[in-house]
Protein backbone atom coordinates (compact mmCIF):
# COMPACT_ATOMS: atom_id res chain seq x y z
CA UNK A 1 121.47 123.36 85.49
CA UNK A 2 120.29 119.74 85.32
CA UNK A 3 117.00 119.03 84.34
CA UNK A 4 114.50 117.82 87.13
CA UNK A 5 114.11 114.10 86.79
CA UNK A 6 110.45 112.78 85.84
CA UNK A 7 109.30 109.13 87.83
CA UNK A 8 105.84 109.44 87.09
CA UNK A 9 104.57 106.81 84.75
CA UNK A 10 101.34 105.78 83.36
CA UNK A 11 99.97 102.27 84.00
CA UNK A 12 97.00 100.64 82.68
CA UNK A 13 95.90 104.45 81.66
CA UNK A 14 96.91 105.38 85.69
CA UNK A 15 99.04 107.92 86.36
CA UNK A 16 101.34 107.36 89.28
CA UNK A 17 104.08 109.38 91.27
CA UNK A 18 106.68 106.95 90.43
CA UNK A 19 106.78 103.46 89.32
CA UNK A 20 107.13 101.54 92.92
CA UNK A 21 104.60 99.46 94.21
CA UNK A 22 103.92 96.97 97.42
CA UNK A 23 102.93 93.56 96.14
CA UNK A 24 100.04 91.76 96.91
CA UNK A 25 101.32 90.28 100.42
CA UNK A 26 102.10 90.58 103.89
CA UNK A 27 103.20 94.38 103.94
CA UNK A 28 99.99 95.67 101.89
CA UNK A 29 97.64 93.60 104.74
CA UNK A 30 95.41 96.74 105.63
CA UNK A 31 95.08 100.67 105.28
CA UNK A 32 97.32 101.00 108.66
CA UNK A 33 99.95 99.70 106.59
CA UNK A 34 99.72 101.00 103.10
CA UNK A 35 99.19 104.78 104.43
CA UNK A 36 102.48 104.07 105.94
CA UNK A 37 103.84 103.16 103.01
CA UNK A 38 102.62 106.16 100.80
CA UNK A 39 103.52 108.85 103.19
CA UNK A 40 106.73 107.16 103.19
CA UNK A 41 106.65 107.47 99.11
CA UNK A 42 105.57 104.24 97.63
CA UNK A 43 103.81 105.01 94.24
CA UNK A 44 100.81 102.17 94.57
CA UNK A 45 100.07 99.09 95.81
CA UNK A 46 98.83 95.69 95.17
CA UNK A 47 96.23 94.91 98.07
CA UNK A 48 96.39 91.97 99.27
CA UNK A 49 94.20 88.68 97.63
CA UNK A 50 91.18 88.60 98.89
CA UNK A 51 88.59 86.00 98.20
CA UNK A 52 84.73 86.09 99.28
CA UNK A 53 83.84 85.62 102.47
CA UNK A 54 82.30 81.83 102.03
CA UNK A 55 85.61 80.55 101.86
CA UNK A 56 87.98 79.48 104.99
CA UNK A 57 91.36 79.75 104.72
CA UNK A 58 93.43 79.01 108.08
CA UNK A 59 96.94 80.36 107.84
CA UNK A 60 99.94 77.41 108.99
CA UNK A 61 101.83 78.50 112.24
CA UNK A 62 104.50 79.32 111.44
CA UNK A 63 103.61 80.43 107.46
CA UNK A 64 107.30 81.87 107.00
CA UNK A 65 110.92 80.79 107.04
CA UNK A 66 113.95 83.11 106.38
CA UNK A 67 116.65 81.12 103.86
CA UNK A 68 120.34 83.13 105.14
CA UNK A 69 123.30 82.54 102.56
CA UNK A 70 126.97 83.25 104.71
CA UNK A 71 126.77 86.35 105.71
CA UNK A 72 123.79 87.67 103.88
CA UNK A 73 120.74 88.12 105.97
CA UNK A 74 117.53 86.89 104.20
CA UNK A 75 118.83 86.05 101.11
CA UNK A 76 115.24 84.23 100.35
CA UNK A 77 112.00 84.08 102.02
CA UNK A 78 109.53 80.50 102.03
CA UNK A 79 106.30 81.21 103.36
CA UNK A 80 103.20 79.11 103.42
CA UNK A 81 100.74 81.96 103.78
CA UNK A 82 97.52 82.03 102.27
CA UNK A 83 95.31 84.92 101.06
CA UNK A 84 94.17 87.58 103.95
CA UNK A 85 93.53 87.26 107.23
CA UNK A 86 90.98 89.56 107.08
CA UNK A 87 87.25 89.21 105.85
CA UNK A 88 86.27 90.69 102.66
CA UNK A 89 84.14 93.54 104.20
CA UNK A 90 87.07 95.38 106.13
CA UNK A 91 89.41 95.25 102.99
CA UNK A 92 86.48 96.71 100.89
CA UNK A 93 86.01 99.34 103.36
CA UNK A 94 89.96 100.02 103.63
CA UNK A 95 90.19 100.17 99.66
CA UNK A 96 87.77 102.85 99.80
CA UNK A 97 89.20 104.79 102.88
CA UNK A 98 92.38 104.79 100.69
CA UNK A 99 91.50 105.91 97.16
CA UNK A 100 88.87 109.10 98.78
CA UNK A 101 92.46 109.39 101.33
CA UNK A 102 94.94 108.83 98.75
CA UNK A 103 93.50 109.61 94.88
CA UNK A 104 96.87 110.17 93.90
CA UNK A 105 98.15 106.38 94.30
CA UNK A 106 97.22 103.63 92.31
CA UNK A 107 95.26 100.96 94.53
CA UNK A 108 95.16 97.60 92.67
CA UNK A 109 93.46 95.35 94.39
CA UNK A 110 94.17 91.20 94.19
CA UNK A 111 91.55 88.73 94.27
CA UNK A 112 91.17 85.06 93.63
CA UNK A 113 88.02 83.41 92.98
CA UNK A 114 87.06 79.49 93.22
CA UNK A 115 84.40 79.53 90.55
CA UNK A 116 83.26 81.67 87.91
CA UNK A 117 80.75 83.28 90.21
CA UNK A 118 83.36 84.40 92.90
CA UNK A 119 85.69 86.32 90.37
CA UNK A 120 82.99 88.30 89.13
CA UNK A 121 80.95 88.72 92.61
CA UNK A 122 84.91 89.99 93.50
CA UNK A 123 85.78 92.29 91.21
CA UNK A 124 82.02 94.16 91.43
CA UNK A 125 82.64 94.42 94.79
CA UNK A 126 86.59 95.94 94.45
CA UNK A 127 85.11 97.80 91.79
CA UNK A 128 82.59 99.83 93.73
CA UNK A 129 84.98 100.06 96.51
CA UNK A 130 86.69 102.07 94.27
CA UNK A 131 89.61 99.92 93.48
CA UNK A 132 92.00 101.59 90.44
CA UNK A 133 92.10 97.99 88.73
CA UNK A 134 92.34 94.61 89.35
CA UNK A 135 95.29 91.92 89.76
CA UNK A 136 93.65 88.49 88.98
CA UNK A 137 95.91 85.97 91.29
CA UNK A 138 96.70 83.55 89.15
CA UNK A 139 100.00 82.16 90.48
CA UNK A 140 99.71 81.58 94.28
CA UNK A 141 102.44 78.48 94.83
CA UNK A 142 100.59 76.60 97.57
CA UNK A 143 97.06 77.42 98.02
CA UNK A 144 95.39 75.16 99.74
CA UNK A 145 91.77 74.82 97.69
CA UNK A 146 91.96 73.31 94.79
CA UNK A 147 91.11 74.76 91.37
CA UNK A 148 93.32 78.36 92.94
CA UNK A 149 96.33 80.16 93.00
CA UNK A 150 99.01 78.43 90.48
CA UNK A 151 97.09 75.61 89.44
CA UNK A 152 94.69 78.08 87.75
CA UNK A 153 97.80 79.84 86.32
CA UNK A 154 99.10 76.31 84.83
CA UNK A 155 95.72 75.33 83.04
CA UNK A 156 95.75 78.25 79.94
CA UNK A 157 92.16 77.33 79.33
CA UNK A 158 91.39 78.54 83.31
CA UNK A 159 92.99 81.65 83.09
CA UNK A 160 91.20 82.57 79.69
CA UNK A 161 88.12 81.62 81.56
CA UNK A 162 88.20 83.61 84.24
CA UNK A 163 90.01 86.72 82.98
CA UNK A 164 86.77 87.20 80.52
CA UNK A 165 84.25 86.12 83.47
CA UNK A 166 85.74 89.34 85.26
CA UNK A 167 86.03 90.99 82.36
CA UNK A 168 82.21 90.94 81.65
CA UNK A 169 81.26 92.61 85.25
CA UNK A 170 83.64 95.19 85.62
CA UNK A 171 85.19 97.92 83.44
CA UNK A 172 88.47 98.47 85.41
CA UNK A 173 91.77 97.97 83.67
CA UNK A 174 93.06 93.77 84.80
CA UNK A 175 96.20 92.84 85.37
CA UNK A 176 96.80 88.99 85.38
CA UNK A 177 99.00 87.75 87.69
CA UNK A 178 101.23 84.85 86.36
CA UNK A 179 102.99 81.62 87.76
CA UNK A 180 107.29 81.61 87.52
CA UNK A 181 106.05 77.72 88.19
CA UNK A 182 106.25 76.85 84.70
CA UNK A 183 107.92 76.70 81.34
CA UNK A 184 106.82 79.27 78.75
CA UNK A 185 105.08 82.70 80.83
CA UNK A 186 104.19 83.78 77.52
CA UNK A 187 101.09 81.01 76.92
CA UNK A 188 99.21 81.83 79.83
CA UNK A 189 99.82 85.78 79.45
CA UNK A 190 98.32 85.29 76.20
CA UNK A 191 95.59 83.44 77.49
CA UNK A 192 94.99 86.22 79.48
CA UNK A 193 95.08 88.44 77.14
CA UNK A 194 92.72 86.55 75.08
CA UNK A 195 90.03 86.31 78.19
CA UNK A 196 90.87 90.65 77.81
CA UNK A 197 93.28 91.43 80.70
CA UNK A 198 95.24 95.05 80.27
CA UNK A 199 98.36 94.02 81.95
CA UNK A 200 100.50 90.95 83.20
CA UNK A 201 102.28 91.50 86.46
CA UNK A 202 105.20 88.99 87.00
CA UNK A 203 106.42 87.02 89.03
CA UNK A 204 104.83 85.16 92.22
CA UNK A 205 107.25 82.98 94.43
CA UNK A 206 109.03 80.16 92.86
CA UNK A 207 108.30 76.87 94.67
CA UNK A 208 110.79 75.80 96.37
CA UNK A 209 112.52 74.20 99.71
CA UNK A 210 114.64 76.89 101.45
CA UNK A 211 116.01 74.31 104.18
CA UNK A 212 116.15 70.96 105.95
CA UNK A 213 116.76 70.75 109.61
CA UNK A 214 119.59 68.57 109.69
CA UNK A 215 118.79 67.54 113.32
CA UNK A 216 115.11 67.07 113.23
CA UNK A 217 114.98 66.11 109.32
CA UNK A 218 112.17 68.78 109.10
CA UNK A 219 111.84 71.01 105.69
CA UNK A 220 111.18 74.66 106.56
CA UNK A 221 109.05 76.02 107.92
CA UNK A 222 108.79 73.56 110.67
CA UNK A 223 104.89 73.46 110.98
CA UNK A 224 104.75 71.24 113.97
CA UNK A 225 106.93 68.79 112.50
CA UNK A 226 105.67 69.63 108.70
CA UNK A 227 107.12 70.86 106.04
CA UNK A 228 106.12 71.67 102.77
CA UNK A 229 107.58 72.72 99.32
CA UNK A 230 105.95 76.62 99.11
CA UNK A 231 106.79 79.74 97.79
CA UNK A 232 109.74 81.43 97.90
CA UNK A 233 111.05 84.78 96.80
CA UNK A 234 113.81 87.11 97.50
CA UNK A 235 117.22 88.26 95.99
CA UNK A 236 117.54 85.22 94.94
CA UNK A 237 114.66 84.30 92.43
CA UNK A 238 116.05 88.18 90.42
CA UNK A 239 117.37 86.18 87.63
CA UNK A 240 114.34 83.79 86.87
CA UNK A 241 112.05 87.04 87.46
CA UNK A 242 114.09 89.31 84.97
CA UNK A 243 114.58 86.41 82.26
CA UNK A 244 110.28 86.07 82.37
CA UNK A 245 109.93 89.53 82.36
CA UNK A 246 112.13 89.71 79.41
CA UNK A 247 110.36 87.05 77.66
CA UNK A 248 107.38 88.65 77.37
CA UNK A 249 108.43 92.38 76.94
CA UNK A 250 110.03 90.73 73.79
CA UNK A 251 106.82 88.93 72.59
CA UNK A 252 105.06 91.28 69.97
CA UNK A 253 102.17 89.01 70.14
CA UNK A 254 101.67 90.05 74.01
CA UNK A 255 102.07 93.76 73.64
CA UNK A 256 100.73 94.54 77.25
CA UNK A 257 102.45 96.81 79.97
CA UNK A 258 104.35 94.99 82.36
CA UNK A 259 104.81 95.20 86.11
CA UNK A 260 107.38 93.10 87.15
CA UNK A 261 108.61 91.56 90.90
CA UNK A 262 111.04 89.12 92.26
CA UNK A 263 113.93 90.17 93.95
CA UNK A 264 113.86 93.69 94.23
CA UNK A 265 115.81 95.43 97.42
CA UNK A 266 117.41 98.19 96.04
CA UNK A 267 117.15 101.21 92.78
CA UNK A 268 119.47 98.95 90.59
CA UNK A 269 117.30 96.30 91.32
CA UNK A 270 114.55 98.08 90.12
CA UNK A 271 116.35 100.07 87.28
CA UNK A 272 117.16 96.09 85.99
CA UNK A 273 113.06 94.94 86.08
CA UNK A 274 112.69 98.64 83.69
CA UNK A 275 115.50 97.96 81.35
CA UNK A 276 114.33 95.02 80.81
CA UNK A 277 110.47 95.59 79.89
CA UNK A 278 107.97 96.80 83.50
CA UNK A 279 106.23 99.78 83.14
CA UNK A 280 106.23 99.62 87.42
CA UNK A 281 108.15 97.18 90.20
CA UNK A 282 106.23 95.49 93.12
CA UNK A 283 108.10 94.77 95.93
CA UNK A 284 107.51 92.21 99.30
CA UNK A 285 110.90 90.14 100.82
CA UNK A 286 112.83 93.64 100.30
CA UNK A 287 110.31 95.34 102.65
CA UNK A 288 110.19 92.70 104.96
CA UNK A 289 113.85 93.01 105.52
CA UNK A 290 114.24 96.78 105.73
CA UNK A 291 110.99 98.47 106.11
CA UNK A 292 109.22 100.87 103.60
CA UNK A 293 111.65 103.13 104.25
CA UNK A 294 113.70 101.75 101.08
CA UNK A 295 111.65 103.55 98.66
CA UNK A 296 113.44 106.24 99.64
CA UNK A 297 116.43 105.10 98.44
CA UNK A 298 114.58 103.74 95.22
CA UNK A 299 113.70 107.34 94.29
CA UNK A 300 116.97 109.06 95.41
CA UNK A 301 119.13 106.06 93.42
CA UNK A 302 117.12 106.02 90.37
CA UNK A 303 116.42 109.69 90.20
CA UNK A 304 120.66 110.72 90.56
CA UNK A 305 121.03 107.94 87.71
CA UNK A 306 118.58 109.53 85.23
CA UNK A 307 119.93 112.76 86.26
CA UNK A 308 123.51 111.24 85.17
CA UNK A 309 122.32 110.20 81.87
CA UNK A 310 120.20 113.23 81.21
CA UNK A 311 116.81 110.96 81.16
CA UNK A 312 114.00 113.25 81.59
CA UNK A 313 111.27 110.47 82.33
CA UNK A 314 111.79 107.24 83.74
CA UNK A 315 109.27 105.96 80.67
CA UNK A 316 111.88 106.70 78.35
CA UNK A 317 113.90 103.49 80.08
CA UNK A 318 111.36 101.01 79.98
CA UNK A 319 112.31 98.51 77.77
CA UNK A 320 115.73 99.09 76.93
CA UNK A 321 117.81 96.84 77.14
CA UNK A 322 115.86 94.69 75.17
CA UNK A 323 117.09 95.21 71.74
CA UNK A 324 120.31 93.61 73.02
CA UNK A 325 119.32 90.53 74.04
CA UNK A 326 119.62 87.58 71.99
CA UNK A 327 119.64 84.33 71.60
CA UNK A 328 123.25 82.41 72.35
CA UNK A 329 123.68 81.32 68.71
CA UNK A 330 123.98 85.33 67.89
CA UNK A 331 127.40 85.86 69.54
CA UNK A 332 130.53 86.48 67.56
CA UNK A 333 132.37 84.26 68.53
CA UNK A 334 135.59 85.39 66.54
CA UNK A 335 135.89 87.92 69.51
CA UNK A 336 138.00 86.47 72.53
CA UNK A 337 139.83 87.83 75.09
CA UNK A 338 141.31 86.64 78.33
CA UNK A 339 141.29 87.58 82.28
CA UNK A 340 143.70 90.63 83.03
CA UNK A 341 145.48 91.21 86.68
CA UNK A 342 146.73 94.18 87.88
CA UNK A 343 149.11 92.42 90.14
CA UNK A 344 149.98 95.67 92.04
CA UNK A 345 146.87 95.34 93.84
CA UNK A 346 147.22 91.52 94.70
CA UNK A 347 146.93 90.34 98.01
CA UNK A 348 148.28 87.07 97.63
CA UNK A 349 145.12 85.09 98.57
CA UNK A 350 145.24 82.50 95.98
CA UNK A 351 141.94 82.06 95.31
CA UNK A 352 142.38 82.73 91.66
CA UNK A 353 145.01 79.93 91.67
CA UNK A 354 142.47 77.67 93.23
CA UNK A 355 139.76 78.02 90.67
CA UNK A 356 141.23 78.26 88.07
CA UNK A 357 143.25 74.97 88.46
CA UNK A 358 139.95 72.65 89.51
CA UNK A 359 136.93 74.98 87.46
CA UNK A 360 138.98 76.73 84.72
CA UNK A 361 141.33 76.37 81.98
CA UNK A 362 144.39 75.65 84.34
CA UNK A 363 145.95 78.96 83.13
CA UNK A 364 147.69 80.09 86.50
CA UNK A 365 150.58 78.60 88.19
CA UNK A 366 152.06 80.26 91.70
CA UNK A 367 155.34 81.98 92.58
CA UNK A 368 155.41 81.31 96.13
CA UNK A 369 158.18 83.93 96.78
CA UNK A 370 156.18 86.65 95.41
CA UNK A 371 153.16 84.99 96.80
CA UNK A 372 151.22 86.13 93.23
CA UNK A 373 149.59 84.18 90.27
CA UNK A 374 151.57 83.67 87.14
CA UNK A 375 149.57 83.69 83.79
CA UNK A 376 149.67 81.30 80.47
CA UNK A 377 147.29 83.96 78.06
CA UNK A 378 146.64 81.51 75.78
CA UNK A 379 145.41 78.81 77.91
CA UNK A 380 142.96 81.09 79.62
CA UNK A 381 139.19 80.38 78.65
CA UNK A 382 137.96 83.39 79.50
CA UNK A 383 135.04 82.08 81.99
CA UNK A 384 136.32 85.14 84.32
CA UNK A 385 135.49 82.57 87.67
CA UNK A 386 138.97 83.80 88.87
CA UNK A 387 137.32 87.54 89.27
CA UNK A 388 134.25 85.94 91.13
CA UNK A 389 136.50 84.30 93.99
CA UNK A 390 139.14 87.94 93.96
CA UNK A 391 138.61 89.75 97.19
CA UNK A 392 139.32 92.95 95.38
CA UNK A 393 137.47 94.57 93.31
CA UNK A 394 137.79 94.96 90.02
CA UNK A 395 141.73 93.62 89.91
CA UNK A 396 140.88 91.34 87.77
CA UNK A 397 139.18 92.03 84.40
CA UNK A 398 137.90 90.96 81.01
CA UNK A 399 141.05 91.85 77.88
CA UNK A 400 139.79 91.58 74.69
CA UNK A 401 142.45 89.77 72.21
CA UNK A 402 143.53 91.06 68.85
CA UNK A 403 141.33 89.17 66.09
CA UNK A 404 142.99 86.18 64.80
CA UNK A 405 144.40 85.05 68.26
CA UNK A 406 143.82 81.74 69.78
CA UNK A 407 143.99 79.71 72.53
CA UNK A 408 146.34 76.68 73.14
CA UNK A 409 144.15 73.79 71.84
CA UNK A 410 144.19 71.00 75.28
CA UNK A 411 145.92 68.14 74.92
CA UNK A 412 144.56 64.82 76.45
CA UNK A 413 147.15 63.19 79.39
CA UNK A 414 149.01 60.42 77.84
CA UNK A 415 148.81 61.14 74.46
């Protein structure tokens, strides 16, 4: 009989039912919401920012723009939003209706201060609302007060700053929030670590322009004939979120847990962010498209894959696929191989053909009788673009050559 799997993890000295989280946005806006999203399984949330009540922040209208890719539906989100809509008091009051409600759940609550006196008078006040810990939003992409959101995140000394100004009023863990809007994550994680933050969560929306009206000449979203560059997020930032989150689970210097966002819709998604250092996943575009009802498919996918590999405890994951990543230069290079078809599947498309001849090593030619690719081995590079374009899956593959083979060296036209 297989073992019962084990998604309960421990964050920041919290103990949660599983390692899935709402990120500090849109869908974690009030209690309403978040109830809704623990009775439909969600692990914890990250409330959203709040910042004292002496500060006015209007909202744009409209604050969001959905980015669709062919056929895919919301491949990215821009939005233009700014902290919450509500004032502090009600969030205060829903914090607390939801740890005496929910004790179970981690509640993290996100604030963002404009001066040393409004991150601590914040983080007293999420404190004795009861608040689990503290996110410290350091990496909002278009805030618009100055001296907030990323620009705090960009200036090392800033996030030091502040990170020990709420460290000295409150004794709940603090999880600094970092920018994807810059080089090296690493230096300002530090810097938070230095100021004494417990965690880094990672990353916020990468700043970006998800369209251009090509009638109006308008960048998205059209704010009454404004646009601006803003924050965007969805499946397609995954990459740049995984290769920061990476980054810094590999920095022994750092050695904080890690709860990591950007791109998440689905277990694998998730199962990716834990291989590859967080502790737990936050998730906002992937919500917004389907609901909260996809944590149900987090825990089903993630629970039949541990159950597959006989992982007890989703802990045990955390981390590892880190000890095989490296740097380019460690390759071995003496290993080559070279793309294999199984032809019997082929449905004469061409596409391989195509790519190959104008983004590849020109290895194919075409037998138009037989309407199938023909293939030089050692001219192909490898680069596997021809299995990218196949509409079949997995008919063409990677063949590892015997050691000592090589390719056919090119030879420049006219020589």
């Amino acid at each position: 009989m297989t073992k019962k799997t084990d998604l309960s993890v421990t964050f920041c000295g919290k103990k949660m039912p599983n390692p899935f989280m709402l990120s500090s946005s849109p869908v974690s806006n009030s209690a309403e919401m978040i109830e809704r999203a623990f009775e439909a399984g969600w692990g914890g949330v990250a409330y959203k920012s709040m910042v004292t009540d002496n500060i006015s922040i209007p909202h744009p209208s409209p604050r969001m723009h959905a980015y669709h890719y062919g056929e895919k539906r919301l491949a990215g989100l821009q939005n233009v939003e700014q902290t919450s809509d509500r004032g502090l008091k009600p969030n205060l009051l829903d914090i607390a209706y939801l740890k005496k409600r929910w004790p179970g759940r981690v509640i993290m609550a996100s604030i963002m201060g404009f001066s040393n006196s409004e991150w601590a008078d914040l983080a007293k006040a999420c404190s004795d609302a009861g608040a689990d810990m503290l996110e410290l939003n350091f990496s909002c992409p278009h805030m618009t007060v100055e001296g907030s959101g990323c620009k705090v995140g960009q200036a090392h000394d800033l996030v030091e700053k502040f990170t020990a100004t709420v460290r000295k009023v409150t004794g709940i863990p603090l999880v600094a929030k970092m920018t994807p809007n810059i080089a090296d994550m690493n230096e300002p994680a530090l810097a938070a670590k230095r100021g004494g933050a417990d965690a880094i969560s990672a990353i916020n929306t990468v700043k970006g322009i998800s369209e251009i009206g090509l009638d109006d000449l308008i960048p998205r979203p059209d704010v009454f004939g404004k646009g601006a560059i803003s924050g965007y997020s969805g499946p397609a930032v995954k990459p740049i979120a995984l290769r920061f989150m990476a980054e810094m689970a590999q920095n022994p210097e750092l050695g904080l847990p890690l709860s990591g966002m950007g791109g998440i819709e689905t277990w694998v998604d998730a199962l990716e962010f834990i291989l590859a250092g967080a502790t737990t996943v936050q998730v906002t575009t992937g919500v917004i498209h389907y609901g909260y009802r996809i944590v149900e498919d987090m825990i089903e996918g993630l629970s039949d894959y541990m159950a597959l590999r006989g992982v007890e405890a989703v802990g045990d994951l955390v981390g590892k696929a880190l000890p095989r990543l490296h740097e380019t230069g460690a390759f071995d290079v003496k290993r080559q191989g070279v793309a294999a078809y199984d032809l019997d599947r082929c449905v004469g498309c061409g596409q391989c053909y195509i790519v190959c001849r104008d983004a590849g090593g020109q290895a194919l030619d075409w037998d138009a009788k037989k309407r199938r690719p023909r293939q030089t081995q050692d001219k192909c590079l490898s680069c596997m673009i021809c299995s990218f374009v196949c509409p079949v899956t997995g008919l063409i593959s990677f063949k590892e050559m015997p050691r000592g083979w090589k390719r056919r060296e090119t030879v420049t036209l006219g020589r």
